[in-house]
N, C-alpha and C. Protein backbone atom coordinates (compact mmCIF):
# COMPACT_ATOMS: atom_id res chain seq x y z
N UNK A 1 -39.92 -17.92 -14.45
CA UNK A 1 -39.48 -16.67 -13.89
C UNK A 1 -37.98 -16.58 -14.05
N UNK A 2 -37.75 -15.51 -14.71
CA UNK A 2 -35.96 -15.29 -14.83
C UNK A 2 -35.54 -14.85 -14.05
N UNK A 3 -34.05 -14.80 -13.79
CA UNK A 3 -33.23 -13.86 -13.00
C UNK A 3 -32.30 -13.31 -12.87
N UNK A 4 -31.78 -12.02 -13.16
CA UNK A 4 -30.71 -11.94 -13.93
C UNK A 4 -29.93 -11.86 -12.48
N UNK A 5 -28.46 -12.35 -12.78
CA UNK A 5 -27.31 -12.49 -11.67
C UNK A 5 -26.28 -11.53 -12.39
N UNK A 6 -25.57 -10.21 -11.92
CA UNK A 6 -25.10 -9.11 -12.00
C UNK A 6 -23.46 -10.13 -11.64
N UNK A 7 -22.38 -10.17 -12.90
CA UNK A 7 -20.99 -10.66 -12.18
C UNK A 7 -20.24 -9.63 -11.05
N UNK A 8 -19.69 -10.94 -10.24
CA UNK A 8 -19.48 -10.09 -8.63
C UNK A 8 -18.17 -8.74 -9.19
N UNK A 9 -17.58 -8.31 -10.04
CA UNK A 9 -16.99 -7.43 -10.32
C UNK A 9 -17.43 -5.92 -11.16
N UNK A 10 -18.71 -6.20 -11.01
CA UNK A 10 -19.27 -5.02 -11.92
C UNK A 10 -20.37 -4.27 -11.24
N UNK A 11 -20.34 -3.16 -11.90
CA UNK A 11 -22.01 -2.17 -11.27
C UNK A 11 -22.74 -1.94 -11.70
N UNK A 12 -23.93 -1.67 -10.87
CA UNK A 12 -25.23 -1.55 -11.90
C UNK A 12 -25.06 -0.92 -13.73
N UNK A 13 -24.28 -0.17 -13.60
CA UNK A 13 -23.62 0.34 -14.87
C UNK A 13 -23.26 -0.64 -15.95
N UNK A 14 -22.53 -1.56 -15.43
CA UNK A 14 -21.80 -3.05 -16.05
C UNK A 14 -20.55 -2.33 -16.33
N UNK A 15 -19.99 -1.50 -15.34
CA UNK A 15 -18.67 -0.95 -15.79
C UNK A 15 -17.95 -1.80 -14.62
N UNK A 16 -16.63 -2.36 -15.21
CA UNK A 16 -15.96 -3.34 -14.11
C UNK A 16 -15.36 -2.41 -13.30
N UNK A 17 -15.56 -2.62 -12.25
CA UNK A 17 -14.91 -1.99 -10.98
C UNK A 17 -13.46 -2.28 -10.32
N UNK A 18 -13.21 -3.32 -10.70
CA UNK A 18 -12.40 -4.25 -10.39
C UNK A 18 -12.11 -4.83 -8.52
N UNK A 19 -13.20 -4.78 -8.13
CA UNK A 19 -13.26 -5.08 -7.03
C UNK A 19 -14.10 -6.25 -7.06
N UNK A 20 -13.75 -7.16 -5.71
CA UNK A 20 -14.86 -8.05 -5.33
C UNK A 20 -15.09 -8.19 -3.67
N UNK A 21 -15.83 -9.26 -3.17
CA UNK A 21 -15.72 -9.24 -1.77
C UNK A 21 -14.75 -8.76 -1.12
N UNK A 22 -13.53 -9.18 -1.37
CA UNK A 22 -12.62 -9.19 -0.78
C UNK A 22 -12.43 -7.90 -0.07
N UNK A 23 -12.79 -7.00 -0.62
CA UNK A 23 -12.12 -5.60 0.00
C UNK A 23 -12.30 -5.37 1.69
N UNK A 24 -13.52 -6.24 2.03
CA UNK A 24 -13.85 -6.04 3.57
C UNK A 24 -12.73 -7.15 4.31
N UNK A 25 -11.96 -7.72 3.39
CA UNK A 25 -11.38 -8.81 4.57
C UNK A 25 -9.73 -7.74 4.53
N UNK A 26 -9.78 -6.79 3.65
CA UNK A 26 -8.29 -5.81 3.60
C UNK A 26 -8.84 -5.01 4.40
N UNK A 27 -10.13 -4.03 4.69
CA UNK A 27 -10.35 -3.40 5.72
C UNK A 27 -10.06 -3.98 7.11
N UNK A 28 -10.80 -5.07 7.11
CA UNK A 28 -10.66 -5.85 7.95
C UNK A 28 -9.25 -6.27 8.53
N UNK A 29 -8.19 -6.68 7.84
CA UNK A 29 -6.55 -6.69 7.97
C UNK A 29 -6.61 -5.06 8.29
N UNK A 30 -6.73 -4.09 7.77
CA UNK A 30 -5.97 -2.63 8.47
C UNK A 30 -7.21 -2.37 10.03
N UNK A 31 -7.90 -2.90 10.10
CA UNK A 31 -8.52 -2.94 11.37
C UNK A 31 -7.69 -3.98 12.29
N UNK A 32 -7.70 -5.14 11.99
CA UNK A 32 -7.23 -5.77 13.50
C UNK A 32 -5.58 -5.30 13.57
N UNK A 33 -5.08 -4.27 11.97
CA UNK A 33 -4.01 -4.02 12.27
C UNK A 33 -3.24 -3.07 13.84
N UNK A 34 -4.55 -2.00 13.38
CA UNK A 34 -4.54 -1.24 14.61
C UNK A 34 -4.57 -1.73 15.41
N UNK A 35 -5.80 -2.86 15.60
CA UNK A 35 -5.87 -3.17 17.05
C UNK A 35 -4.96 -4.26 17.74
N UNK A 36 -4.55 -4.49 16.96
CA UNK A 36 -3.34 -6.14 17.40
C UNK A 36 -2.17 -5.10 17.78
N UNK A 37 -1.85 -3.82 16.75
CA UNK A 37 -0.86 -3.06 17.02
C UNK A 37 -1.02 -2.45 18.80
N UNK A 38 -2.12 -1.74 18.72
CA UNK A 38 -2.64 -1.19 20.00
C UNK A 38 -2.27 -2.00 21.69
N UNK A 39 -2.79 -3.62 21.03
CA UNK A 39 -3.15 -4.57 22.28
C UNK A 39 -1.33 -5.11 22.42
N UNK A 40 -0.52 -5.16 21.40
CA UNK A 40 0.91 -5.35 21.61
C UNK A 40 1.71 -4.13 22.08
N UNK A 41 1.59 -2.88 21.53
CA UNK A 41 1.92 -1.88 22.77
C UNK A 41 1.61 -1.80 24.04
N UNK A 42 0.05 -1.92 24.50
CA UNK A 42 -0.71 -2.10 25.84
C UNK A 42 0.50 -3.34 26.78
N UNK A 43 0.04 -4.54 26.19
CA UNK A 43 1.35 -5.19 27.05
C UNK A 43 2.93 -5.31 26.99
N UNK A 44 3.25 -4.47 25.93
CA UNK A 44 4.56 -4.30 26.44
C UNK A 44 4.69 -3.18 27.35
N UNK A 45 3.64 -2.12 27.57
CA UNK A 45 4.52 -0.98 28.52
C UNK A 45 3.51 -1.69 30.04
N UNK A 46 2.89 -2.63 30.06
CA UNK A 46 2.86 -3.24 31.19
C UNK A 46 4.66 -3.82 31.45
N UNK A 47 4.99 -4.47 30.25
CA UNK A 47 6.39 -5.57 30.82
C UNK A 47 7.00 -4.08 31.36
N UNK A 48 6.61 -3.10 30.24
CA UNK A 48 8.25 -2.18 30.69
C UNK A 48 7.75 -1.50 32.47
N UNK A 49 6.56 -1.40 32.77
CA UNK A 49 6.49 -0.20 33.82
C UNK A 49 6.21 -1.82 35.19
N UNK A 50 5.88 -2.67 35.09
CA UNK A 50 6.16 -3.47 35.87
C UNK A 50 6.05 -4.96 35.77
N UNK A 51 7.93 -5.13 35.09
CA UNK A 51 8.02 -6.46 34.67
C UNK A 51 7.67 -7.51 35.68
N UNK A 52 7.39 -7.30 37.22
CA UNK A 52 7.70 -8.12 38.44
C UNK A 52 5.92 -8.94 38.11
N UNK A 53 5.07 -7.65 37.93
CA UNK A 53 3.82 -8.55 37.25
C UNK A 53 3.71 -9.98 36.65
N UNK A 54 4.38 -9.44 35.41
CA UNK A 54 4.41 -10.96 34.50
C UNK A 54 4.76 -12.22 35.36
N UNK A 55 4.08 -13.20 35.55
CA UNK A 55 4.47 -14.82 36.01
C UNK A 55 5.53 -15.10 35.28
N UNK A 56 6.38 -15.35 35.77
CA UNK A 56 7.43 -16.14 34.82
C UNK A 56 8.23 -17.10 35.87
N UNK A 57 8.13 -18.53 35.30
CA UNK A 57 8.79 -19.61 35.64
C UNK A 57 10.28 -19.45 35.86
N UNK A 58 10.72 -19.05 34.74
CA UNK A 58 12.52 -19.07 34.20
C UNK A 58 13.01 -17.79 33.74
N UNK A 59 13.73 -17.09 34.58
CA UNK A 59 13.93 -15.89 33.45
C UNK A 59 15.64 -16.23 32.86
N UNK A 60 15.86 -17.32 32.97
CA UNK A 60 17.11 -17.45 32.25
C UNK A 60 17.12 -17.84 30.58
N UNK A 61 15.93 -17.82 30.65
CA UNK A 61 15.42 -18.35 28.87
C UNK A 61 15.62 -17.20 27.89
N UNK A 62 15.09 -15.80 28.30
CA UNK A 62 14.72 -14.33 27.70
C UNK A 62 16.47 -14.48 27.32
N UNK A 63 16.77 -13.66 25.71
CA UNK A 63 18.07 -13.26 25.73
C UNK A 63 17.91 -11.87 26.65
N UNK A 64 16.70 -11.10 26.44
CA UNK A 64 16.53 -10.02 27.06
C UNK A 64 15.64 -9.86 28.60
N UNK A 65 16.25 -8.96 29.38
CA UNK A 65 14.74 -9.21 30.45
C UNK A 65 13.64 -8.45 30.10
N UNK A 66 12.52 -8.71 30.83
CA UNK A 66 11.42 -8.70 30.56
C UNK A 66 10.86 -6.77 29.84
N UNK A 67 11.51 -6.12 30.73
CA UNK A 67 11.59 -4.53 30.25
C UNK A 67 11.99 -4.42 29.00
N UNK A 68 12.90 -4.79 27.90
CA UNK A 68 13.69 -4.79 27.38
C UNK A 68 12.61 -5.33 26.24
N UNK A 69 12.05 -6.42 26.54
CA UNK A 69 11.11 -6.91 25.47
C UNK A 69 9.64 -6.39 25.51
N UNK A 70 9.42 -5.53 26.81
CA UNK A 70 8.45 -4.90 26.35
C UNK A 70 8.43 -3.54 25.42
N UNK A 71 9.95 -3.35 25.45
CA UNK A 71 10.36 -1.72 24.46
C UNK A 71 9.98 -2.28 22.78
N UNK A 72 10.33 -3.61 22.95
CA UNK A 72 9.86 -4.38 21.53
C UNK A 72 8.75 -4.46 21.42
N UNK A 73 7.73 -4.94 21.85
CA UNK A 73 6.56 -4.81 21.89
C UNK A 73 6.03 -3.76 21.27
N UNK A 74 6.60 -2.55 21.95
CA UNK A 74 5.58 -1.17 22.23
C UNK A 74 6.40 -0.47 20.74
N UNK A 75 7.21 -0.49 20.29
CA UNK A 75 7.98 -0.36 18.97
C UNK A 75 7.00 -1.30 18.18
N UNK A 76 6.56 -2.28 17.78
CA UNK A 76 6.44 -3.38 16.90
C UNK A 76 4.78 -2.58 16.78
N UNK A 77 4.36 -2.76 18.25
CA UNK A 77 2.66 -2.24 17.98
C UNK A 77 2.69 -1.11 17.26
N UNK A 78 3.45 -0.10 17.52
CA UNK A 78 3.59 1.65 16.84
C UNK A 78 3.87 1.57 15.26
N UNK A 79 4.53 0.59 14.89
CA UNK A 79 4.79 0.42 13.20
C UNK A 79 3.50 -0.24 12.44
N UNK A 80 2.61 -1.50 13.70
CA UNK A 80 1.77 -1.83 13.13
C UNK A 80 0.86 -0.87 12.91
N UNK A 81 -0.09 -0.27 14.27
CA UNK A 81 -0.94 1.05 14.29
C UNK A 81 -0.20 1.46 13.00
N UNK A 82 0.85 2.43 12.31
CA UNK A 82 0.43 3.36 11.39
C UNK A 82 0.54 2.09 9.89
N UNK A 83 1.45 1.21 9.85
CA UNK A 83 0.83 0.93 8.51
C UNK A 83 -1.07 -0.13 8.40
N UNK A 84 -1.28 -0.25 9.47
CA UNK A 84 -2.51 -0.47 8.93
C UNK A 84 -3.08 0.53 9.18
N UNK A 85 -2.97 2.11 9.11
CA UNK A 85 -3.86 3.34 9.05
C UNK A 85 -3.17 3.42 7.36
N UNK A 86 -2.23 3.13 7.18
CA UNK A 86 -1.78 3.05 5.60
C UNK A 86 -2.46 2.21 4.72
N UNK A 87 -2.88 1.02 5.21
CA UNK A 87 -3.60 0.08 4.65
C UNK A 87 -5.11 1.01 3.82
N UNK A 88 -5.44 1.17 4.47
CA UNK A 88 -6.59 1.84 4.07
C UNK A 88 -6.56 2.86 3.30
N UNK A 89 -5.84 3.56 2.60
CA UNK A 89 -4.66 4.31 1.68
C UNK A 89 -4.78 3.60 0.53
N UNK A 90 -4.57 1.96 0.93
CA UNK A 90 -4.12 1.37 -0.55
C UNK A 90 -2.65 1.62 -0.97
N UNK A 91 -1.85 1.84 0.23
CA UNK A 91 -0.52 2.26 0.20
C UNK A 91 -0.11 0.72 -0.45
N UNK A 92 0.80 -0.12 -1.14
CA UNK A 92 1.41 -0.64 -1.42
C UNK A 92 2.74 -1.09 -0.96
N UNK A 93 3.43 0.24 0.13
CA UNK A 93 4.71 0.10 0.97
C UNK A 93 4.09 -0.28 2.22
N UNK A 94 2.44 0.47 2.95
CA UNK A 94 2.04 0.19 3.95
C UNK A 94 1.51 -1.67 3.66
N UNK A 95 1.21 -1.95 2.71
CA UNK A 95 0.92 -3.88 2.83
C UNK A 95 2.17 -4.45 2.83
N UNK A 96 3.59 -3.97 2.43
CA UNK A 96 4.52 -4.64 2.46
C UNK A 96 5.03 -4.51 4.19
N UNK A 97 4.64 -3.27 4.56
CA UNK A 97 5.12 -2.96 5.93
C UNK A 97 4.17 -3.96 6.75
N UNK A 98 2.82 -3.74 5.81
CA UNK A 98 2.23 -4.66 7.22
C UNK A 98 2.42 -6.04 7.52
N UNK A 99 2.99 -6.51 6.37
CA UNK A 99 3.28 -8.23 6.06
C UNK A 99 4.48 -8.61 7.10
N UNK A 100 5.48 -7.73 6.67
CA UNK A 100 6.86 -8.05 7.64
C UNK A 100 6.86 -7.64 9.08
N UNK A 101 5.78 -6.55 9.27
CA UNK A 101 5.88 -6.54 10.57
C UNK A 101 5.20 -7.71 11.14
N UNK A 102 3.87 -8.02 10.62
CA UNK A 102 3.11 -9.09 11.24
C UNK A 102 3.80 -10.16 11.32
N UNK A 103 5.04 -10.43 10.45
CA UNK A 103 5.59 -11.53 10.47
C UNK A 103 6.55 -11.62 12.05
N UNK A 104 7.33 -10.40 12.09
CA UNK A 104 8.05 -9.98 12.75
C UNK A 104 7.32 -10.48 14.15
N UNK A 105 6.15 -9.81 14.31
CA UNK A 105 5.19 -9.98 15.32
C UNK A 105 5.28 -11.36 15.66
N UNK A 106 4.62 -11.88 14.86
CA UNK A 106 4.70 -13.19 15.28
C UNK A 106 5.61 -14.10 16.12
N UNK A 107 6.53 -13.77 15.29
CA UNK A 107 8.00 -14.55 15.74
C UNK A 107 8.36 -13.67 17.34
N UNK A 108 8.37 -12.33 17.55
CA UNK A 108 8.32 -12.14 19.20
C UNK A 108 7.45 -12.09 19.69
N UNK A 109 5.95 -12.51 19.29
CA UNK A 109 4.84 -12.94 20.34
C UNK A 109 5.27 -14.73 20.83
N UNK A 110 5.97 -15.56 19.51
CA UNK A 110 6.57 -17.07 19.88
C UNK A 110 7.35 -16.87 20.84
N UNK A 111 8.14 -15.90 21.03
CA UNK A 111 9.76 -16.29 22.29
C UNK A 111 8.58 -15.08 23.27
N UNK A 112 7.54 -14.92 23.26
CA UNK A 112 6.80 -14.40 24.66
C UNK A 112 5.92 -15.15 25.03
N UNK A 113 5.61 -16.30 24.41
CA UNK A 113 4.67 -17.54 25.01
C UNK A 113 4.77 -17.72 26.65
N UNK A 114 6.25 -17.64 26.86
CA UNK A 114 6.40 -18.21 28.27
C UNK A 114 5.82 -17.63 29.05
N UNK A 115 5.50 -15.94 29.01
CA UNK A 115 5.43 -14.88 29.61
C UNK A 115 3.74 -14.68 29.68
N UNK A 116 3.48 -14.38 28.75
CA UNK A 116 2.13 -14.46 28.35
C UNK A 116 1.48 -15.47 27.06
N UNK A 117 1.75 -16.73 27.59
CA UNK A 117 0.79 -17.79 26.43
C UNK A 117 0.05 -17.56 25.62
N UNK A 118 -1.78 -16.80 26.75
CA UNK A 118 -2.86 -17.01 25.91
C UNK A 118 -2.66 -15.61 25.03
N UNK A 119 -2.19 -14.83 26.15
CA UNK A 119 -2.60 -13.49 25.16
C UNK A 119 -1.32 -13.38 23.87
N UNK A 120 -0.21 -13.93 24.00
CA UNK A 120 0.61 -14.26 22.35
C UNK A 120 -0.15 -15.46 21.53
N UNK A 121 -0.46 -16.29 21.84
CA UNK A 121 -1.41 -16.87 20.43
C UNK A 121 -2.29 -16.05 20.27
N UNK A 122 -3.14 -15.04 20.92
CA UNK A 122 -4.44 -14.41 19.96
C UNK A 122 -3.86 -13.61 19.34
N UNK A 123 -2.21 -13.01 19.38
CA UNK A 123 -1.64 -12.19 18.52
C UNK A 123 -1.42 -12.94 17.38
N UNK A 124 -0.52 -14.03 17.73
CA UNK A 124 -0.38 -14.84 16.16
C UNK A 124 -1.40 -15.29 15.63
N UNK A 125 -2.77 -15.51 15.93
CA UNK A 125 -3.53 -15.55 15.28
C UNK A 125 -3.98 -14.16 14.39
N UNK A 126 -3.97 -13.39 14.99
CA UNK A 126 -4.76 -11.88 14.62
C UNK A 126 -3.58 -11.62 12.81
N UNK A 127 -2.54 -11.89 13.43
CA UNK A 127 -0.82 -11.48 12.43
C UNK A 127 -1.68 -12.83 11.33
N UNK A 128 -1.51 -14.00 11.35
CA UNK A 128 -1.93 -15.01 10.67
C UNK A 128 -2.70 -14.10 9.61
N UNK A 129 -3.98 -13.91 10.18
CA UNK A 129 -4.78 -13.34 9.38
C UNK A 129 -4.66 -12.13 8.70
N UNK A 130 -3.68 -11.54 9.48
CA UNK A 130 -3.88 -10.03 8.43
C UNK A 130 -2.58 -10.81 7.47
N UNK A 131 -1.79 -11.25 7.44
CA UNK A 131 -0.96 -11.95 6.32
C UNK A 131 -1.60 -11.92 5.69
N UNK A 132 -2.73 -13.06 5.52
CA UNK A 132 -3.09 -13.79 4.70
C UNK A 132 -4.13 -12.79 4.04
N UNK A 133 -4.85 -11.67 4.74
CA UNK A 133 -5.26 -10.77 3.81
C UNK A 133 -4.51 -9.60 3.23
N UNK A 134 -3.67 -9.04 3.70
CA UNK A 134 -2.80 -8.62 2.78
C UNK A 134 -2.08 -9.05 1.35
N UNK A 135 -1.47 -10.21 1.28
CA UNK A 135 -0.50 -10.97 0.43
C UNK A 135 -2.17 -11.23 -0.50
N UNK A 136 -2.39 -12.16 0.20
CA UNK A 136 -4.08 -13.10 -1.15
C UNK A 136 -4.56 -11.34 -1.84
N UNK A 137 -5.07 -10.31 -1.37
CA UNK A 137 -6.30 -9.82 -2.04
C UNK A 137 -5.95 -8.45 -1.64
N UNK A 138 -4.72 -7.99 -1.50
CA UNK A 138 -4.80 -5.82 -0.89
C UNK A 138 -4.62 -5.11 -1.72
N UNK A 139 -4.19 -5.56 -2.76
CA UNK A 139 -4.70 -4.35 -3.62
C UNK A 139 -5.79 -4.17 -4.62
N UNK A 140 -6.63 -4.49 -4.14
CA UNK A 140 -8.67 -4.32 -4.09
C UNK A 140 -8.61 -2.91 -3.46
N UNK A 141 -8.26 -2.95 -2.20
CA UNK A 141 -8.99 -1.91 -1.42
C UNK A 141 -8.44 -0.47 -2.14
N UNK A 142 -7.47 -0.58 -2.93
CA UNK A 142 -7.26 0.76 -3.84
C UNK A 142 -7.82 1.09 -4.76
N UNK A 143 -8.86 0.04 -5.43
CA UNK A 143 -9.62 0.43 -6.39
C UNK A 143 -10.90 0.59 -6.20
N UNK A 144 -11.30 0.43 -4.83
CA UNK A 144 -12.96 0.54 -4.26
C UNK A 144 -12.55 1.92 -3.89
């Protein structure tokens, strides 16, 4: 019994598409873009509307107080939200936007560990990943 196996870049047609799996893990990056963007605005206009909330051990550590870094926050989430609505575009400025912001992200979800630990590592994780699908495989999703 034969079987023919169709290569993962082509269509029933055998016309190359130039796509492969990948395209769901770039949807996937402009999805948790929004939502990592969304969930990093959400707690910064908690810091900004009531920093006294946040637990904090030391506030002599922050160059900024706690209000101050939630205006960052809620800025950082608003650039993410629209370039991963760009992502899905296949914008090319929106994957460069989304790379540096996520990077960006990262690095002030690290100096907010003190403040909020668990919920800044599931950001640097979420940023991790949309990196790594952006940079490896985003411009797929412009040719699907």
């Amino acid at each position: 019994m034969a079987t023919t196996v169709m290569p993962d870049a082509q269509t029933r047609s055998g016309v190359d598409s130039g796509t492969t799996g990948w395209v769901g893990w770039i949807a996937f990056a402009g999805i948790m873009m929004m939502i990592a963007g969304a969930l990093q605005a959400f707690y910064g206009l908690v810091a900004v509307f009531n920093d006294e909330w946040v637990v904090w051990g030391n506030r002599a550590n922050l160059m900024l107080d706690l209000t101050a870094w939630g205006w960052v926050h809620v800025a950082i989430g608003a650039v993410v939200i629209v370039s991963g609505i760009g992502v899905f575009a296949g914008n090319v400025l929106a994957r460069t936007v989304g790379v540096l912001v996520a990077g960006v992200s990262v690095l002030a979800n690290f100096a907010f560990i003190p403040a909020y630990p668990v919920w800044s590592l599931v950001v640097i994780a979420i940023d991790t990943l949309v990196i790594y699908a952006l940079v490896a495989h985003g411009a797929e999703l412009r040719k699907a």
